[in-house]
N, C-alpha and C. Protein backbone atom coordinates (compact mmCIF):
# COMPACT_ATOMS: atom_id res chain seq x y z
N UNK A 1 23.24 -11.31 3.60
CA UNK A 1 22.31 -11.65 4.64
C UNK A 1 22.54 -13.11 5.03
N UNK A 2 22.94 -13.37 6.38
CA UNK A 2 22.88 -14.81 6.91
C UNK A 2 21.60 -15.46 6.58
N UNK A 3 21.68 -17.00 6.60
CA UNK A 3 20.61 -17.89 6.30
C UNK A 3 19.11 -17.71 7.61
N UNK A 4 19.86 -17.25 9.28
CA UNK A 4 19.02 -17.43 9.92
C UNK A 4 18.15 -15.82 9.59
N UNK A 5 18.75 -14.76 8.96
CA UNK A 5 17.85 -13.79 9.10
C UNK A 5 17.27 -14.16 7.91
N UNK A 6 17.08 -14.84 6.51
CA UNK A 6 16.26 -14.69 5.99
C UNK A 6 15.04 -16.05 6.90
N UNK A 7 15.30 -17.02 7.60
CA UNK A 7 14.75 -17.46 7.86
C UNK A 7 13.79 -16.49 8.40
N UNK A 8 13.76 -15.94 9.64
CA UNK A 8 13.05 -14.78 10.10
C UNK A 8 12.65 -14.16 9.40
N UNK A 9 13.04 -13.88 8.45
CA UNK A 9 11.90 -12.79 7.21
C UNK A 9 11.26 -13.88 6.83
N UNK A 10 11.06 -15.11 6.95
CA UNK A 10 10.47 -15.82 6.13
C UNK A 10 9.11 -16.02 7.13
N UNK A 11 9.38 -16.17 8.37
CA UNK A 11 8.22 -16.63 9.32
C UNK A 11 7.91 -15.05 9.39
N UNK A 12 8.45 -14.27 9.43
CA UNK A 12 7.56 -12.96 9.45
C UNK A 12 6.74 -13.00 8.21
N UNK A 13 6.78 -13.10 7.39
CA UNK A 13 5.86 -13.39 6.26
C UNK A 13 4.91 -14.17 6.23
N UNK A 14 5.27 -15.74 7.09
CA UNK A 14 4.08 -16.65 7.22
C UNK A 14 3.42 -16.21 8.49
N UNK A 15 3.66 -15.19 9.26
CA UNK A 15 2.75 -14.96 10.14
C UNK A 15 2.12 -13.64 10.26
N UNK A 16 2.80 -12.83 8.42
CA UNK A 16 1.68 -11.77 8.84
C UNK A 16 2.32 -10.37 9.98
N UNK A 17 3.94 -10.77 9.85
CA UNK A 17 4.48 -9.25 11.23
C UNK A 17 4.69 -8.13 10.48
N UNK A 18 4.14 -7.25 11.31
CA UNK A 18 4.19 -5.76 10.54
C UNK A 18 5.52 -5.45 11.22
N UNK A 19 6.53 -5.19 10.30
CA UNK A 19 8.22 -4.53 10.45
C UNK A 19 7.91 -3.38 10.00
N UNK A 20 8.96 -2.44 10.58
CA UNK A 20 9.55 -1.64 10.53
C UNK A 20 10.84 -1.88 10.23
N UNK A 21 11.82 -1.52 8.65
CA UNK A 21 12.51 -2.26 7.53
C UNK A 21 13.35 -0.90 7.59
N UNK A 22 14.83 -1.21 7.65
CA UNK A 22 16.07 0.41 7.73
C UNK A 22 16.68 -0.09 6.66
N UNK A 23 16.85 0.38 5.84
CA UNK A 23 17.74 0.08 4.22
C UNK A 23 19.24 0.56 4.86
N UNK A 24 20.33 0.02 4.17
CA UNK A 24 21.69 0.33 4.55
C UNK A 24 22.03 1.76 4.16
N UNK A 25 21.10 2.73 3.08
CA UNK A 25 21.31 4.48 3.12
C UNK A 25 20.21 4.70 4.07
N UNK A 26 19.39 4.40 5.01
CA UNK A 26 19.08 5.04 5.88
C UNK A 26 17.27 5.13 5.34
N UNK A 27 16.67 5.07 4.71
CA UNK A 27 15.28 4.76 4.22
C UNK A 27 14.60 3.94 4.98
N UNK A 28 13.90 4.00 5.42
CA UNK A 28 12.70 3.70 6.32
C UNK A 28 11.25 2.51 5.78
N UNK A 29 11.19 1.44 6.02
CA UNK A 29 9.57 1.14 5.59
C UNK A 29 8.70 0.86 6.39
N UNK A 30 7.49 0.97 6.58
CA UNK A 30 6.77 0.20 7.77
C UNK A 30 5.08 -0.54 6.99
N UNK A 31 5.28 -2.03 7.37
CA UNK A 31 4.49 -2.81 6.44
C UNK A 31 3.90 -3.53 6.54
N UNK A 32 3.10 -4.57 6.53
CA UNK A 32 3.15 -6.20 6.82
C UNK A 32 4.18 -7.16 6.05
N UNK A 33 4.70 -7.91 6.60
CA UNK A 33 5.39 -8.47 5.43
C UNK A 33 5.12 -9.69 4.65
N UNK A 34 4.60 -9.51 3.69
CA UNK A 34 4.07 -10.29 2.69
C UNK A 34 4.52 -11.62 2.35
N UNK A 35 5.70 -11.51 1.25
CA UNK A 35 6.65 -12.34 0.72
C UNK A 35 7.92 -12.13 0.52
N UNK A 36 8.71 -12.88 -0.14
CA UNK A 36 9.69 -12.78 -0.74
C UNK A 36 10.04 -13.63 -2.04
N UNK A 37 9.93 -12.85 -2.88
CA UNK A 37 9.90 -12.68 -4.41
C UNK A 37 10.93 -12.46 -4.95
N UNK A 38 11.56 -12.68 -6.48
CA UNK A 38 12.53 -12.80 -6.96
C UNK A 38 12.30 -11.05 -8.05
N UNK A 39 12.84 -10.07 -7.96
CA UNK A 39 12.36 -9.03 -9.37
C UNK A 39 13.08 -9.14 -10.49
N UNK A 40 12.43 -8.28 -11.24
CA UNK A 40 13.10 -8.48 -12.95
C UNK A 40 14.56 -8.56 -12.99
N UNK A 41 15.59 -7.69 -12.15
CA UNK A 41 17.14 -8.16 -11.73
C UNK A 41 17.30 -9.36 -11.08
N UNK A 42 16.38 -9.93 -10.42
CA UNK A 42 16.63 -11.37 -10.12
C UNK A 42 17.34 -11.29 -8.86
N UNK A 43 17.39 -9.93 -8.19
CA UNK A 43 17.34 -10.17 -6.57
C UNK A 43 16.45 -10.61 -5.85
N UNK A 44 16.36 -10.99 -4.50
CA UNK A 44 15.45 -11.31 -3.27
C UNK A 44 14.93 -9.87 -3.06
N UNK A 45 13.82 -9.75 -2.86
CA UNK A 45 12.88 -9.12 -2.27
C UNK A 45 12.09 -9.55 -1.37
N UNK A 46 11.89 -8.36 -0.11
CA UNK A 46 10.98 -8.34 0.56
C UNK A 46 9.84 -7.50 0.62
N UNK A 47 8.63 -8.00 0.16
CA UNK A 47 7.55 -7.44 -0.12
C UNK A 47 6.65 -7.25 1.31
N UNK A 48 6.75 -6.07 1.59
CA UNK A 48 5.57 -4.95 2.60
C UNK A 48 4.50 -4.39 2.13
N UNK A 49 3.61 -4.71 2.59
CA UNK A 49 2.13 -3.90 2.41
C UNK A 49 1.77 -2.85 3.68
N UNK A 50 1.44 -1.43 2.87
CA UNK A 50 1.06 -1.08 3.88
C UNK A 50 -0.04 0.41 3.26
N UNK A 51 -0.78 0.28 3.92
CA UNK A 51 -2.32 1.20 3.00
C UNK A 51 -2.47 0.62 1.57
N UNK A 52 -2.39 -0.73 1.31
CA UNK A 52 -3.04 -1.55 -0.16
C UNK A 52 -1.71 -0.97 -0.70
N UNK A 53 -0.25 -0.55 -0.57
CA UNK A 53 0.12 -0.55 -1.55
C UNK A 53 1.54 -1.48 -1.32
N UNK A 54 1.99 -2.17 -2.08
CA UNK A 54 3.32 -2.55 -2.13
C UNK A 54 4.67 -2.64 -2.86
N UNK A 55 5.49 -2.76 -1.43
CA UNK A 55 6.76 -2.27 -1.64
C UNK A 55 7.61 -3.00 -1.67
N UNK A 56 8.63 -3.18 -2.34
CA UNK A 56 9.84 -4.55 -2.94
C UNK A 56 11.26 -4.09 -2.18
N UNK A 57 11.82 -4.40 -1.32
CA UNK A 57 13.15 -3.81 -0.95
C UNK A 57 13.92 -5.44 -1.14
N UNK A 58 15.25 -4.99 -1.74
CA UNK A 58 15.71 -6.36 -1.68
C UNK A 58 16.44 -6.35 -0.77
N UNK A 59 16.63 -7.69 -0.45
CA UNK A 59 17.20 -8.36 0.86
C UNK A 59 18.55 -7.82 0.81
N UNK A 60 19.50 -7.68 0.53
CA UNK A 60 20.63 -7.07 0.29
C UNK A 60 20.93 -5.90 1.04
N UNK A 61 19.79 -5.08 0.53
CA UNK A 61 19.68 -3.37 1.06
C UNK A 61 19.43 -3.35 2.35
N UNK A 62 19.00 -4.77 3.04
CA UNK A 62 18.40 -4.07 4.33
C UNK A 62 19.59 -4.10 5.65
N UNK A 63 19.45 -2.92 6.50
CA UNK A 63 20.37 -2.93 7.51
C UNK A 63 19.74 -3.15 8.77
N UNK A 64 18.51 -3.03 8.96
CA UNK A 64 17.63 -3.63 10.52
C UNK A 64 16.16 -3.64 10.34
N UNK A 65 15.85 -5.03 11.02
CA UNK A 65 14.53 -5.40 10.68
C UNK A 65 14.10 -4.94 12.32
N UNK A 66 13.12 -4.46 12.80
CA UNK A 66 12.25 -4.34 13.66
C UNK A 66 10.90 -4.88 13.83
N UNK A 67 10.11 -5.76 14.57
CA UNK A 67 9.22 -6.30 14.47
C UNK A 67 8.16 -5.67 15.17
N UNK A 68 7.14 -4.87 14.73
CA UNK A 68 5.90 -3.82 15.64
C UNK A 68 4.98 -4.71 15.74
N UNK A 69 5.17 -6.14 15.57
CA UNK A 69 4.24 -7.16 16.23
C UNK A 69 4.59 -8.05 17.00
N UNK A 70 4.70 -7.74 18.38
CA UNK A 70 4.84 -8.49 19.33
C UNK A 70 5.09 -10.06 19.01
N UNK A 71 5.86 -10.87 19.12
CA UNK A 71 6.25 -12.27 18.88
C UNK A 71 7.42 -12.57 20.03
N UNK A 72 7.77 -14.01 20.20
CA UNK A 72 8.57 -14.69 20.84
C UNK A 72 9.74 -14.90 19.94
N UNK A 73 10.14 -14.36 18.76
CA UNK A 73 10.51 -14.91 18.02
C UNK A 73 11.89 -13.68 17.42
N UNK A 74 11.43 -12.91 17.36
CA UNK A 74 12.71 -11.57 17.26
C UNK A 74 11.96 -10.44 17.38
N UNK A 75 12.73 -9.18 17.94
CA UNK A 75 11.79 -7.75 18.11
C UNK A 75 12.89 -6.80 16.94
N UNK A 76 14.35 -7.32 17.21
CA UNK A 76 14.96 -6.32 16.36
C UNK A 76 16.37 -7.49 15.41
N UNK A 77 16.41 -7.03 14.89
CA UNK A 77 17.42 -7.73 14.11
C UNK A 77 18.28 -6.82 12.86
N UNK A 78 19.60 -6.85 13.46
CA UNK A 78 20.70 -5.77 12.68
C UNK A 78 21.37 -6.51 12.09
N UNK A 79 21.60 -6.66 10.88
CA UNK A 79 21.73 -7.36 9.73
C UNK A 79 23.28 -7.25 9.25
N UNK A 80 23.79 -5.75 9.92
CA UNK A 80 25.15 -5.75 9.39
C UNK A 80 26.05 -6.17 10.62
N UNK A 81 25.64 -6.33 11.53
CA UNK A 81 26.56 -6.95 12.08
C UNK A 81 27.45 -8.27 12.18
């Protein structure tokens, strides 16, 4: 993952954007996005909430971020390119 997309996961986090998250096999999340946290393997994670529960995908896995909250700031972002 380039430095500017984790930047963007990072202000999506400080502002609270609910994504819609495509893992590189094709898995789906849709969340608020919380944080980004280190897990017991000691990858980056991105932590989504969504109905009180949360979900850890690490940064690695992801292949397109989508933003379902309107911002000036990114709506879609494809990660493997």
């Amino acid at each position: 993952m380039r430095c500017e997309h984790t930047d963007y996961l990072e202000l999506a986090c400080i502002k609270g954007f609910e994504l819609n998250v495509t893992t590189l096999d094709g898995e789906s999340f849709t969340g608020k996005a919380k944080d980004i946290v280190y897990n017991e393997q000691k990858y980056q994670c991105l932590i989504l909430v969504h109905n009180s529960e949360s979900v850890a995908i690490p940064l690695e896995t992801i292949a397109k971020l989508q933003s379902l909250t309107p911002n000036s700031f990114f709506s879609t972002l494809n990660l493997t390119d």
